[in-house]
N, C-alpha and C. Protein backbone atom coordinates (compact mmCIF):
# COMPACT_ATOMS: atom_id res chain seq x y z
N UNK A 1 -62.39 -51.93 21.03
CA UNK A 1 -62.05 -50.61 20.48
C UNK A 1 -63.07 -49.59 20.97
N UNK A 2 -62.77 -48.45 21.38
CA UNK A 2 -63.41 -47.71 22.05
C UNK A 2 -63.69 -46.93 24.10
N UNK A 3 -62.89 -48.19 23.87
CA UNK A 3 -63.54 -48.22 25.66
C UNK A 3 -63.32 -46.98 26.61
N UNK A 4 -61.92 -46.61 25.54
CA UNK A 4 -61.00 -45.55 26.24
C UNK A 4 -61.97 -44.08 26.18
N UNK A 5 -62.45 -43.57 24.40
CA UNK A 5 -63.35 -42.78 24.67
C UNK A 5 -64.42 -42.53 25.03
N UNK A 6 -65.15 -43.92 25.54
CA UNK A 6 -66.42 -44.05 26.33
C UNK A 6 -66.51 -43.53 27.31
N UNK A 7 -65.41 -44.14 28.37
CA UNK A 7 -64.98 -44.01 30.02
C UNK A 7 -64.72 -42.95 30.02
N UNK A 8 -63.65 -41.89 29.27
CA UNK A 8 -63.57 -40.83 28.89
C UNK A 8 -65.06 -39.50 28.85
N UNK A 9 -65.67 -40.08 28.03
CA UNK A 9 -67.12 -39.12 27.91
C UNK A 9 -67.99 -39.26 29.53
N UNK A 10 -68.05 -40.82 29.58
CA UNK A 10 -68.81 -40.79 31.34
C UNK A 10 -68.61 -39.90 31.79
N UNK A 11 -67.16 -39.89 32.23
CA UNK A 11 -66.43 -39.11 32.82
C UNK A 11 -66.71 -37.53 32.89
N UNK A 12 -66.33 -36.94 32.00
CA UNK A 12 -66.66 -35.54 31.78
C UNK A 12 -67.97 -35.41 31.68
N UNK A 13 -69.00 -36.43 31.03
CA UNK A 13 -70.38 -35.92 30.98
C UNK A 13 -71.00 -35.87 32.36
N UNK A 14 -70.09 -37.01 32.87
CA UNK A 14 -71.26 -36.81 34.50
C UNK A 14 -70.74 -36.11 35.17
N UNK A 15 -69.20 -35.58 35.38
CA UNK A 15 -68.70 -34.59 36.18
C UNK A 15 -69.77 -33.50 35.81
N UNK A 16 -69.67 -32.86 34.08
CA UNK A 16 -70.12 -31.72 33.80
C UNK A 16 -71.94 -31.38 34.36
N UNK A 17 -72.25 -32.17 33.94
CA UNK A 17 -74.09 -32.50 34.29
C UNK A 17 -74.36 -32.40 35.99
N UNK A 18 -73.53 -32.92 37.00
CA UNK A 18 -73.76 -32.63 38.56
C UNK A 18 -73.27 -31.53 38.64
N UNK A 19 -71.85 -30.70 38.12
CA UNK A 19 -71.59 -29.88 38.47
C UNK A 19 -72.14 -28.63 38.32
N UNK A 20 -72.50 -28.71 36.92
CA UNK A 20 -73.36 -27.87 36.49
C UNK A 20 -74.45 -27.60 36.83
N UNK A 21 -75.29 -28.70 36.85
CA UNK A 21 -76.79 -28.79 37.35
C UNK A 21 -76.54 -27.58 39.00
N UNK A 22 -75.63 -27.91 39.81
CA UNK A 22 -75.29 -27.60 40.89
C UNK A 22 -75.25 -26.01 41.12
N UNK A 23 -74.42 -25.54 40.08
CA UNK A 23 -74.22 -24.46 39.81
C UNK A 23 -75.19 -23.45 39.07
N UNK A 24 -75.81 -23.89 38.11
CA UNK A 24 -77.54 -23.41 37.71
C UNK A 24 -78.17 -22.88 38.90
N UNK A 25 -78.43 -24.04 39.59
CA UNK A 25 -79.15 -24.17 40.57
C UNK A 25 -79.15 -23.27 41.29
N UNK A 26 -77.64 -23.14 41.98
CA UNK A 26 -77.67 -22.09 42.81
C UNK A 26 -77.48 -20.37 42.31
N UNK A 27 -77.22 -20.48 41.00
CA UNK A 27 -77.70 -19.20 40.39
C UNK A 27 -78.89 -18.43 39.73
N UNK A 28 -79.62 -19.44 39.46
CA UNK A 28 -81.20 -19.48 39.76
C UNK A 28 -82.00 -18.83 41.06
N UNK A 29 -81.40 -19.81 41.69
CA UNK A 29 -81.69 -19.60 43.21
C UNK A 29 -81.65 -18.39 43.86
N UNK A 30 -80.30 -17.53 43.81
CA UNK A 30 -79.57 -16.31 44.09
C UNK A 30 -80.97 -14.98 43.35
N UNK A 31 -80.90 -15.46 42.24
CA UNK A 31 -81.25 -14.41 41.12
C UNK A 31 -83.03 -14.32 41.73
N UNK A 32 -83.51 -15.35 42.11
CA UNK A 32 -84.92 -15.65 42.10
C UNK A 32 -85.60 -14.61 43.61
N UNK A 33 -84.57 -14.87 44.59
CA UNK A 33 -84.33 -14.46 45.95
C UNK A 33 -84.92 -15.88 46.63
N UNK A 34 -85.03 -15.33 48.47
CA UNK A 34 -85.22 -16.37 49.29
C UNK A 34 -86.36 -16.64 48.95
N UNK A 35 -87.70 -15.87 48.75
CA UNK A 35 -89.22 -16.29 48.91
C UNK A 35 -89.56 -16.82 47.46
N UNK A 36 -88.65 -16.50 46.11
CA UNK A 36 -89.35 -17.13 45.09
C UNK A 36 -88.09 -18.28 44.84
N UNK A 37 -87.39 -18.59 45.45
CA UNK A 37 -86.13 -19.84 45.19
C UNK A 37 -87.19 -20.89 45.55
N UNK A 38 -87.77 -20.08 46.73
CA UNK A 38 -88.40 -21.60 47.67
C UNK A 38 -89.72 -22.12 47.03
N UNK A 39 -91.00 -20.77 46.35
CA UNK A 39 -91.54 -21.19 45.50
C UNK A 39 -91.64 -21.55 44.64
N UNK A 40 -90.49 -21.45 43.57
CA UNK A 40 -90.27 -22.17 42.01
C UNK A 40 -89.37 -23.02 42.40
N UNK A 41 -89.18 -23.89 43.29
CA UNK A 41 -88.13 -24.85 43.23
C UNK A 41 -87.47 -25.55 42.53
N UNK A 42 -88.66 -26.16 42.06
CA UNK A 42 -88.77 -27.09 40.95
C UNK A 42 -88.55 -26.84 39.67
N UNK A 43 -88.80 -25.53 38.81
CA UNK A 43 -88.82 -25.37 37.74
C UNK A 43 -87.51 -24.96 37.95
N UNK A 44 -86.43 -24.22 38.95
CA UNK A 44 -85.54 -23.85 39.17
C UNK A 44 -84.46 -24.93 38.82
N UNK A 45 -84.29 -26.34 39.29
CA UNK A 45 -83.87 -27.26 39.20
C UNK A 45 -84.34 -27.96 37.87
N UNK A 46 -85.10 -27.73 37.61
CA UNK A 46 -85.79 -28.35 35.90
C UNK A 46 -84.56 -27.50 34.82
N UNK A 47 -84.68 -26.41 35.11
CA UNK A 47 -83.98 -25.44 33.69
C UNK A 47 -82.32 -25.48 34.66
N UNK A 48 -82.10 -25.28 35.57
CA UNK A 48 -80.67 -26.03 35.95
C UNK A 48 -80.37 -26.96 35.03
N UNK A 49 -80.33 -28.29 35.39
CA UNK A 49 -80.78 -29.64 34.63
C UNK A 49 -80.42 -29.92 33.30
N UNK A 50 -81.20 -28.89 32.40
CA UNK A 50 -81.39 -28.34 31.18
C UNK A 50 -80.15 -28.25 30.80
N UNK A 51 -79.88 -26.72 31.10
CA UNK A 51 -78.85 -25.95 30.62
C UNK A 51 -77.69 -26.82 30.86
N UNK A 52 -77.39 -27.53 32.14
CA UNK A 52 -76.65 -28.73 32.39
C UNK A 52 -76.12 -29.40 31.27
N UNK A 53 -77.13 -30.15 30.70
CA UNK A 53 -77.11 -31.42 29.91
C UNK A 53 -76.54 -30.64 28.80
N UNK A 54 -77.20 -29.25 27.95
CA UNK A 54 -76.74 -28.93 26.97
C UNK A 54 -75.53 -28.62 27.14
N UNK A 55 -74.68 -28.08 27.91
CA UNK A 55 -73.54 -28.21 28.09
C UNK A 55 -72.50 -29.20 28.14
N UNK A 56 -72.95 -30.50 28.92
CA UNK A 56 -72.22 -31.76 29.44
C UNK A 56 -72.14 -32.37 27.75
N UNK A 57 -73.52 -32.41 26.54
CA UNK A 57 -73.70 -32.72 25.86
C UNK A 57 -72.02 -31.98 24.58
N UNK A 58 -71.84 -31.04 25.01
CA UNK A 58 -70.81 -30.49 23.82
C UNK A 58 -69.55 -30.55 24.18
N UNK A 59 -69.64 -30.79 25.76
CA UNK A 59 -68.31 -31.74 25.91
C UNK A 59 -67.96 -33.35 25.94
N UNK A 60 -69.58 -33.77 25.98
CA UNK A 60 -69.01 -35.39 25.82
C UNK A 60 -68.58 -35.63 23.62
N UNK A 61 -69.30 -34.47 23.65
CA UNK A 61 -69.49 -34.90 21.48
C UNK A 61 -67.90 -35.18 21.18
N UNK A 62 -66.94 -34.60 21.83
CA UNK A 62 -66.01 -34.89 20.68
C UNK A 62 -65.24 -36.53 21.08
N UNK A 63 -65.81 -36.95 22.50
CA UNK A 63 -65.63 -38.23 22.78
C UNK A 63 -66.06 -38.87 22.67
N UNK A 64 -67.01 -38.99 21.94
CA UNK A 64 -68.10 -39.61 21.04
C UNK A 64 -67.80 -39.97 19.33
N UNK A 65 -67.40 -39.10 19.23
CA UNK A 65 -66.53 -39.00 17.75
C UNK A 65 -65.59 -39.85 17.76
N UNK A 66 -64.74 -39.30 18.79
CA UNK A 66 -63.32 -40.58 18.67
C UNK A 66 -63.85 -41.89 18.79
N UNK A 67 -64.93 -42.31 19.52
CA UNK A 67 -65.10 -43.62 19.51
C UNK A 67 -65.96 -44.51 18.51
N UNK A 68 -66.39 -43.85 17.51
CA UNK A 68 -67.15 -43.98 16.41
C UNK A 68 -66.50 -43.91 15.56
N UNK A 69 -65.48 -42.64 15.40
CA UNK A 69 -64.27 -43.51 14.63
C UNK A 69 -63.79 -44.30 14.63
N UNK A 70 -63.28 -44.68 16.10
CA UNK A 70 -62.31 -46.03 16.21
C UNK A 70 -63.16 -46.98 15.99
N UNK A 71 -64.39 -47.24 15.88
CA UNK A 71 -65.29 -48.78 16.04
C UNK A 71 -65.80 -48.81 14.48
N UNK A 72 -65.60 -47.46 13.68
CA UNK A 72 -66.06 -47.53 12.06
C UNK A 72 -64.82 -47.72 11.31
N UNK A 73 -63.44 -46.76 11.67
CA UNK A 73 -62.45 -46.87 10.68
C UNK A 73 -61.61 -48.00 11.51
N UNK A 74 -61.38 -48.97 10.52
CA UNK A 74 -60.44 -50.54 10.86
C UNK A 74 -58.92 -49.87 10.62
N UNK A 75 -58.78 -48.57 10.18
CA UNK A 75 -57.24 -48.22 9.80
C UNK A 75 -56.64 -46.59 11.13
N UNK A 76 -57.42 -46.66 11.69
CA UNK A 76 -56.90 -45.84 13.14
C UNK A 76 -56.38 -46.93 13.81
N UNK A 77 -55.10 -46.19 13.93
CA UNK A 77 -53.82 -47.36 14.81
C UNK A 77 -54.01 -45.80 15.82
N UNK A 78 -53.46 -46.37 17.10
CA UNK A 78 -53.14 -45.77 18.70
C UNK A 78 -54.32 -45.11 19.53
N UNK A 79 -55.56 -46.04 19.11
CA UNK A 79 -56.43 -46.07 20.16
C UNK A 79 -57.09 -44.48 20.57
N UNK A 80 -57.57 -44.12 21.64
CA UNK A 80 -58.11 -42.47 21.77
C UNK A 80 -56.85 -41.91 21.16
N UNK A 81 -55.81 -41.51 21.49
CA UNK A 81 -55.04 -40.95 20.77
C UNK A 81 -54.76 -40.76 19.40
N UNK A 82 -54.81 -41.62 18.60
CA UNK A 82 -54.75 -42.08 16.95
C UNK A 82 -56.18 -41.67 16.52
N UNK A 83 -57.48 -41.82 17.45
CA UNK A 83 -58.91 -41.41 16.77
C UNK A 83 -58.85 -40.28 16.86
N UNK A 84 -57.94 -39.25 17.73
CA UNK A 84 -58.33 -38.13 18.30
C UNK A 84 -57.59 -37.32 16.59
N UNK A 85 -56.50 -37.61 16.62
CA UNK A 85 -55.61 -37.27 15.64
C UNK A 85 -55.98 -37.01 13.89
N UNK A 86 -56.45 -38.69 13.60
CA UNK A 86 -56.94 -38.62 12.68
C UNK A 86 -58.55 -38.03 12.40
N UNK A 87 -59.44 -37.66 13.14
CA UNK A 87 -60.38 -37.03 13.39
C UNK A 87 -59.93 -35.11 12.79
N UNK A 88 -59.00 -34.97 13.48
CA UNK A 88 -58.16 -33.49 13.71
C UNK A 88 -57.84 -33.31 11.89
N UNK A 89 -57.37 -34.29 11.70
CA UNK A 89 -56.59 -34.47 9.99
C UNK A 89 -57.61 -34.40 9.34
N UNK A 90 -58.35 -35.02 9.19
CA UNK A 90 -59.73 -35.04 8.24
C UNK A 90 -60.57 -34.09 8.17
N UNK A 91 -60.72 -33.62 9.62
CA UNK A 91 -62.05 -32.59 9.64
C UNK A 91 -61.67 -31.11 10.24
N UNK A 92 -60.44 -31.12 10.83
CA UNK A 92 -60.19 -30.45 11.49
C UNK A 92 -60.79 -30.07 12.83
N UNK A 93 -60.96 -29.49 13.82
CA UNK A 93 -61.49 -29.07 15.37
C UNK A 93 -62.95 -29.30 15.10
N UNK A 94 -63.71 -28.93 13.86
CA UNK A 94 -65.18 -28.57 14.04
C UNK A 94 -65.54 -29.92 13.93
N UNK A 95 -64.80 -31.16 12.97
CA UNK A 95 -65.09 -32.34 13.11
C UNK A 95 -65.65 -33.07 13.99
N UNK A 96 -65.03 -32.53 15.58
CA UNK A 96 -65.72 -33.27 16.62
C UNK A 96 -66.91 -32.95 17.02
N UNK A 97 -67.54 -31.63 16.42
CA UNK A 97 -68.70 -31.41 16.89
C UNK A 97 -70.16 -31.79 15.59
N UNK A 98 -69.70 -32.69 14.60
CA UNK A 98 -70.54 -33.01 13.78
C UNK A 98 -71.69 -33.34 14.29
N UNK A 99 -71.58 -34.32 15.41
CA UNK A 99 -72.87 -34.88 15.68
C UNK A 99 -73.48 -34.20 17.28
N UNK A 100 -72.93 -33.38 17.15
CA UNK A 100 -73.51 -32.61 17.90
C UNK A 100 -75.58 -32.55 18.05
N UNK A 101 -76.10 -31.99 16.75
CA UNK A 101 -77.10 -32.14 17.09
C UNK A 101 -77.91 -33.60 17.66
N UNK A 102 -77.33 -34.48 16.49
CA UNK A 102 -77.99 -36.00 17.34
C UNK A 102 -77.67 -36.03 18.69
N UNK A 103 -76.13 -35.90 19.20
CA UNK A 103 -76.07 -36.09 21.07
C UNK A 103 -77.60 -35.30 21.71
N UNK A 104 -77.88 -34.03 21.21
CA UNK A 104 -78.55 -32.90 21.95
C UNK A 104 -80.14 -33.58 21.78
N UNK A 105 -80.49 -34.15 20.55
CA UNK A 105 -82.00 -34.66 20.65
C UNK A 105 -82.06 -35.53 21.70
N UNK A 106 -80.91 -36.51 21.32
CA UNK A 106 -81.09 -37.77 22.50
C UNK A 106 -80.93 -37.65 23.52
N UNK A 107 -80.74 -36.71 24.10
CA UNK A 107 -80.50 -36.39 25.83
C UNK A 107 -82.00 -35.44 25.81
């Protein structure tokens, strides 16, 4: 139980986190110009990174939810779909972002 919203979160978290990181980066970069891109490199790519993760982090949370439902409640029948649902019923939309802050410490 679960597997579906695990593979699911990989998924979007690591798309979101390279893509992003990617995109920081090169707006950092832009903003900094040629002579200070090349001297702050590093911190450039550090707060990329960052902002990255906090992002990748609030889209993996609500696939995180579904799968903590499905592995806590024994009465969700139809798998990501049925966790996604009954999640929606109970808590409504903000539900999925409960654990939001724990995802954000642990990354």
């Amino acid at each position: 139980r679960g597997i579906g919203p695990t593979a699911a979160g990989f998924f979007v978290g690591g798309s979101m986190s390279f893509g992003l990181t990617e995109f920081f980066r090169r707006l950092f970069a832009e903003n900094a110009g040629p002579s200070n891109a090349e001297l702050y490199q590093v911190p450039i790519v550090i707060s990329a990174s960052i902002l990255a993760v906090i992002f990748a982090c609030i889209g993996v949370v609500p696939f995180e939810a579904v799968r903590i439902k499905l592995q806590s409640d024994n009465n969700v029948e139809g798998g990501f779909a049925g966790g996604f649902m009954k999640i929606k019923e109970e808590s409504g939309l903000l539900g999925f972002y409960e654990g939001l802050n724990a995802i954000l410490f642990k990354e």
